[in-house]
N, C-alpha and C. Protein backbone atom coordinates (compact mmCIF):
# COMPACT_ATOMS: atom_id res chain seq x y z
N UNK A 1 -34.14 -29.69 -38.49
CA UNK A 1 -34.57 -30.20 -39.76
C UNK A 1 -34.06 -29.33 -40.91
N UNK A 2 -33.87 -28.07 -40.73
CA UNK A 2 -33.88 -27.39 -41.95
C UNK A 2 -32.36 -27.44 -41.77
N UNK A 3 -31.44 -27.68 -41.01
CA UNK A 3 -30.18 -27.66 -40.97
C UNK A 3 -29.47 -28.96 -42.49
N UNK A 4 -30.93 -30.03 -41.81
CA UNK A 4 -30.64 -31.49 -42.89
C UNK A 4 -30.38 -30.72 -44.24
N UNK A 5 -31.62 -29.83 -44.56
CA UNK A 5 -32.01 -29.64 -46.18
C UNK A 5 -30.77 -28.41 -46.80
N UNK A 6 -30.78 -27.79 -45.94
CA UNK A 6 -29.63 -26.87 -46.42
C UNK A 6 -28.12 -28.11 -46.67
N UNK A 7 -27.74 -28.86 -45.92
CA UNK A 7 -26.76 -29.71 -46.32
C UNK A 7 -26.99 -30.40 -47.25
N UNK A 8 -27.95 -30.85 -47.58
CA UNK A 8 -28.65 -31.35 -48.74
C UNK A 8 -27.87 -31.00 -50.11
N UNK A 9 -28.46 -29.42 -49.64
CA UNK A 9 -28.39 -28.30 -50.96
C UNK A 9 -26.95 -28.26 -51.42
N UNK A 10 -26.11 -28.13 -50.05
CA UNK A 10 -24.57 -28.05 -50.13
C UNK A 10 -23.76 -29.33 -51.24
N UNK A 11 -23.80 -30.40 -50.67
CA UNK A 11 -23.66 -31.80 -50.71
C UNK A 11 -24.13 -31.72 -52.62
N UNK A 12 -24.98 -30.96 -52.90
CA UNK A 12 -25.35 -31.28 -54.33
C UNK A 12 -25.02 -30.11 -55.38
N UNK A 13 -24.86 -29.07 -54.59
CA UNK A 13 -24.57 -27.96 -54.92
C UNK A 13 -22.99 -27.91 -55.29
N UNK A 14 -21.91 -28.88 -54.01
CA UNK A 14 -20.67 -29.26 -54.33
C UNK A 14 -20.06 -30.25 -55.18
N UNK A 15 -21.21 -31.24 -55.66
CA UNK A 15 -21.26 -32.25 -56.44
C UNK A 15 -21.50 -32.06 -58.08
N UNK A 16 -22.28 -30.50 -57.94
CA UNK A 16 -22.49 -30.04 -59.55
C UNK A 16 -21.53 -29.75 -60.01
N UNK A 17 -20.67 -28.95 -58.86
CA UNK A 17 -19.47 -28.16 -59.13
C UNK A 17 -18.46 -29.10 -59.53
N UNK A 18 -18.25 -30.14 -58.48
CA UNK A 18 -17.43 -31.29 -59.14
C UNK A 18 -17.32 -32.07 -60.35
N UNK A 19 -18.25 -32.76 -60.65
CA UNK A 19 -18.71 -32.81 -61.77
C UNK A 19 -18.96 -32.51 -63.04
N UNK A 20 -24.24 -34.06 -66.11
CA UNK A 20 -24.30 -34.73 -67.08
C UNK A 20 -25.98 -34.94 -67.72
N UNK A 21 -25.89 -33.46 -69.08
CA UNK A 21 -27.39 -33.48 -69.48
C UNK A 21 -27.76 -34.34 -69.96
N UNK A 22 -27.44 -35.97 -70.81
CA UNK A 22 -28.39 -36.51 -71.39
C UNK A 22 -27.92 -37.67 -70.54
N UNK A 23 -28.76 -39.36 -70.68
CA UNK A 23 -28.50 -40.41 -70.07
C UNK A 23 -27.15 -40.81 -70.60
N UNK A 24 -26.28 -40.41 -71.47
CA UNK A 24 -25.20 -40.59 -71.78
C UNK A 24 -23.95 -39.76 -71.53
N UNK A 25 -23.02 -39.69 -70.58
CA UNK A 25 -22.39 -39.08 -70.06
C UNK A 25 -20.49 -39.39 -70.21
N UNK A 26 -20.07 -38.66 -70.51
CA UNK A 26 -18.55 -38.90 -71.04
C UNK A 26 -17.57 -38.02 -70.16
N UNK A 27 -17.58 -36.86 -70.31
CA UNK A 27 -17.45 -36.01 -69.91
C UNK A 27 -17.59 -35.22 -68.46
N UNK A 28 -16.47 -34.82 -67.70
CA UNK A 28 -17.15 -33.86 -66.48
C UNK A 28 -17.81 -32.84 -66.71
N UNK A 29 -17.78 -32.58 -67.82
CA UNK A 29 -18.99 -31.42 -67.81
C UNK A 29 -20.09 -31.96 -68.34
N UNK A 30 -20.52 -32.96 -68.42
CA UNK A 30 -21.59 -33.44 -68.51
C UNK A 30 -21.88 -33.93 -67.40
N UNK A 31 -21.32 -34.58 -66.44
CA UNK A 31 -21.36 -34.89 -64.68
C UNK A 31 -22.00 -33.61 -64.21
N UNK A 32 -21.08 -32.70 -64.50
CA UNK A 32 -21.93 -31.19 -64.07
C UNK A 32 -22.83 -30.64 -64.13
N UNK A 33 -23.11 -31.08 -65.76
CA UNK A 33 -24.66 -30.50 -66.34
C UNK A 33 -26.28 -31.46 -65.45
N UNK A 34 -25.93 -32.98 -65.00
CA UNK A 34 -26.59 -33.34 -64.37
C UNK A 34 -26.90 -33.31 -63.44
N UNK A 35 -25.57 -32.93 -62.29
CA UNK A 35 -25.66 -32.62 -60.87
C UNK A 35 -26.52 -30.76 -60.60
N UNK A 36 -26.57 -30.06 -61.66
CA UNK A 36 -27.04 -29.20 -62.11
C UNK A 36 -28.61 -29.35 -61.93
N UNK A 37 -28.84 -30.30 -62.99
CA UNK A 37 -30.62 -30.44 -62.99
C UNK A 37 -31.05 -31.22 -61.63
N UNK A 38 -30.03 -32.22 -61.49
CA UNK A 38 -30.37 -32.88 -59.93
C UNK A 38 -30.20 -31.98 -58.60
N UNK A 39 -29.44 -31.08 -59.04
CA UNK A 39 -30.07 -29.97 -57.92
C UNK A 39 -31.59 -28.84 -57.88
N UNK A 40 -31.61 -28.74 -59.45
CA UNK A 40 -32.65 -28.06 -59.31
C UNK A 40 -34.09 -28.51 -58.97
N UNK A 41 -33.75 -30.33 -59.19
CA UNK A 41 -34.99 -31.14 -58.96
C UNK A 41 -35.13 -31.29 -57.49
N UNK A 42 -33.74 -31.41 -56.71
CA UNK A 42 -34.29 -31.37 -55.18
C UNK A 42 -34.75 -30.45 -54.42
N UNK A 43 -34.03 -28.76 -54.83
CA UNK A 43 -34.38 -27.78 -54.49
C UNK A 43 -36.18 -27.25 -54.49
N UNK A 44 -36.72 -27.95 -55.70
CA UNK A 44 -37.66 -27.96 -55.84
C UNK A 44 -38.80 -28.77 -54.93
N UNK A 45 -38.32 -30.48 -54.82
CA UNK A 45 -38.58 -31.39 -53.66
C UNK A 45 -39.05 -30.77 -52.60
N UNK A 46 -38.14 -29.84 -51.88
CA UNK A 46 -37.64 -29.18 -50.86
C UNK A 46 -39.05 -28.06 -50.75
N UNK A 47 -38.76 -27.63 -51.42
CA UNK A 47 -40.13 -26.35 -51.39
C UNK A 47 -41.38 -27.01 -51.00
N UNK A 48 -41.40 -28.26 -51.67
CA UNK A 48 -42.87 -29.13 -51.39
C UNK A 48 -43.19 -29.64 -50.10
N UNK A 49 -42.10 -29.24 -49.53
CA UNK A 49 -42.19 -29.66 -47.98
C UNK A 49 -42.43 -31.48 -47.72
N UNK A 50 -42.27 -31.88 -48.59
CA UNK A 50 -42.36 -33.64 -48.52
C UNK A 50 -41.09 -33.86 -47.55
N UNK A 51 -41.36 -34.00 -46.29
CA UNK A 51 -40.03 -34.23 -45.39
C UNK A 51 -39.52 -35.68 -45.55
N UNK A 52 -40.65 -36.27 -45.68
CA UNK A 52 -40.35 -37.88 -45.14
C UNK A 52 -39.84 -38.33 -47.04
N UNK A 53 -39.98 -37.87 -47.95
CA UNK A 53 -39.24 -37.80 -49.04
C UNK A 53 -37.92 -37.25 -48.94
N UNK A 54 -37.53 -36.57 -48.67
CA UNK A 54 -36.61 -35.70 -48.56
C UNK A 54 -35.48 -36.66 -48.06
N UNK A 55 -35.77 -37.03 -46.48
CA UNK A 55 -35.04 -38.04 -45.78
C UNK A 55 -34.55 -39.42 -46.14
N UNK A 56 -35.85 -39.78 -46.79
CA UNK A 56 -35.40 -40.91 -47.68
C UNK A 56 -34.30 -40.71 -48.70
N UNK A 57 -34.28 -40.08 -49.46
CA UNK A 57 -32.98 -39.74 -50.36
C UNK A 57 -31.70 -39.42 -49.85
N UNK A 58 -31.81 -38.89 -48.45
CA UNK A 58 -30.63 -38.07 -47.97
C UNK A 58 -29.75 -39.84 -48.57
N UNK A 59 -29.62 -41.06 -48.15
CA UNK A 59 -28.92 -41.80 -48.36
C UNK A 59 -28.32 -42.36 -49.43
N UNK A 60 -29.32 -41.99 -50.36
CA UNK A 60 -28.78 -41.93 -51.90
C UNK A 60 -27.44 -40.84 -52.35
N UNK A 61 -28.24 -39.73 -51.70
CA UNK A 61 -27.14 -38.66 -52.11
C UNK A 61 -25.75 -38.58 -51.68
N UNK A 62 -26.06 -39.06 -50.21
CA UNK A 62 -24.11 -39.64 -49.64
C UNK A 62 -23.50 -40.60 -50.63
N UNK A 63 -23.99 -41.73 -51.32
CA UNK A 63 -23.86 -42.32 -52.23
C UNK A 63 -23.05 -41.38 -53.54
N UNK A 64 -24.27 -40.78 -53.78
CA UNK A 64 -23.54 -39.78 -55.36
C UNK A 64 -22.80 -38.73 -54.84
N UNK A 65 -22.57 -38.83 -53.63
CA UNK A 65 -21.60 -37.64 -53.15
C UNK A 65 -20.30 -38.50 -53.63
N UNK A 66 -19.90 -39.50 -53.17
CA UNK A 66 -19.12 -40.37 -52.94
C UNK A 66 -18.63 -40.72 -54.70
N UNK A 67 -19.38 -40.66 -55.26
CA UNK A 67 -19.24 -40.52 -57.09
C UNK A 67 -18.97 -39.41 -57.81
N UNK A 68 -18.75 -38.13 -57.10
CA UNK A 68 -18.65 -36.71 -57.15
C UNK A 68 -16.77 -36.97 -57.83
N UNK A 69 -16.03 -37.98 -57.54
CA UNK A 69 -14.71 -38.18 -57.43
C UNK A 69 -14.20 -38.97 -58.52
N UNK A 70 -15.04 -39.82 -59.06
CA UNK A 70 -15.54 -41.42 -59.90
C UNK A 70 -14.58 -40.91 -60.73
N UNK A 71 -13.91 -41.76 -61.82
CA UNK A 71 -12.97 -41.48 -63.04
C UNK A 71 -14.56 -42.09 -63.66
N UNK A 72 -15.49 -42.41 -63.25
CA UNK A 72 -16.11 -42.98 -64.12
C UNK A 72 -17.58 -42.04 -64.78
N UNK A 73 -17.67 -41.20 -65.52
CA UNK A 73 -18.33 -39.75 -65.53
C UNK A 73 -20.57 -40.53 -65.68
N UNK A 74 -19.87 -41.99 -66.82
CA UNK A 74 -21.30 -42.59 -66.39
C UNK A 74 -21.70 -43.48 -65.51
N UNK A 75 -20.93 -43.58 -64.51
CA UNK A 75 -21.61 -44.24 -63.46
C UNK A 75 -22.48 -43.27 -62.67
N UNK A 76 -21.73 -41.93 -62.52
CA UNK A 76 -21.98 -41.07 -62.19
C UNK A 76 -23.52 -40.80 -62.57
N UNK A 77 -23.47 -40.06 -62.83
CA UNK A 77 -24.90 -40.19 -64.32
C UNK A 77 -26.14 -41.10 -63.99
N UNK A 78 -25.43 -42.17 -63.97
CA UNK A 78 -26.51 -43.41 -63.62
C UNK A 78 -27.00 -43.18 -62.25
N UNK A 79 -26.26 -42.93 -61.37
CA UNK A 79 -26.78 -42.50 -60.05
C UNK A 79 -27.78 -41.62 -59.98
N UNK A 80 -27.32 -40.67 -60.72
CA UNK A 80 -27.72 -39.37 -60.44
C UNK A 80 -29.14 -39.37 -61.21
N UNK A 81 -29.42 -40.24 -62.59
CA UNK A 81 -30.35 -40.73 -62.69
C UNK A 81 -31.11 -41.40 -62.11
N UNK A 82 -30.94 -42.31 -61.39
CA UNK A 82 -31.73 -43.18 -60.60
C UNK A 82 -32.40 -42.38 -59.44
N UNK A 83 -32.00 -41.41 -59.18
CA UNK A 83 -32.10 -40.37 -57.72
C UNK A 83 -33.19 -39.52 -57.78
N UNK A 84 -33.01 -38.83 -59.37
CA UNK A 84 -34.26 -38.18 -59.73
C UNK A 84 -35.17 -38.85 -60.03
N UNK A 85 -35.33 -40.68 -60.32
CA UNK A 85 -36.11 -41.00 -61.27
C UNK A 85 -37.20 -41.00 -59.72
N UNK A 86 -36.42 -41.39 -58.66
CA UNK A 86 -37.23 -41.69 -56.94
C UNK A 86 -37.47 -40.42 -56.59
N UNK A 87 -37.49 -39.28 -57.40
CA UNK A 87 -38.02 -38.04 -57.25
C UNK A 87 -39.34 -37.80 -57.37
């Protein structure tokens, strides 16, 4: 199990790097600035020990992994919004 959450961490941790602070996103460094707070919101998740939360998202996040690449910086965004909002 804890193997899942550490990949988790990776997977979002590599996605910040790739990569948006407000709902309006233009910019990769605004992709960044969100994959940023969306890490610090799961990391946090994570501490709470909510497993069966946790798991549920893992499928979202393959998703915004997969948008980590996007020419599109607010689709991005939108994901990454929607991810925290099921936070």
């Amino acid at each position: 199990m804890n193997k899942n959450l550490l990949k988790l961490i990776v997977i979002l941790a590599t996605f910040s790097l790739a990569a948006c602070g407000g709902s309006s996103c233009s910019t990769k460094e605004d992709v960044k600035a969100k994959g940023e707070e969306l890490t610090k919101k799961m990391q946090s998740l994570m501490t709470s020990g909510d497993m069966s939360k946790i798991m549920a998202l893992s499928g979202k996040m393959k998703e915004i992994q997969k948008l980590g690449s996007s020419s599109d910086p607010q689709e991005a965004c939108e994901a990454m919004d929607e991810l925290m909002e099921d936070m």
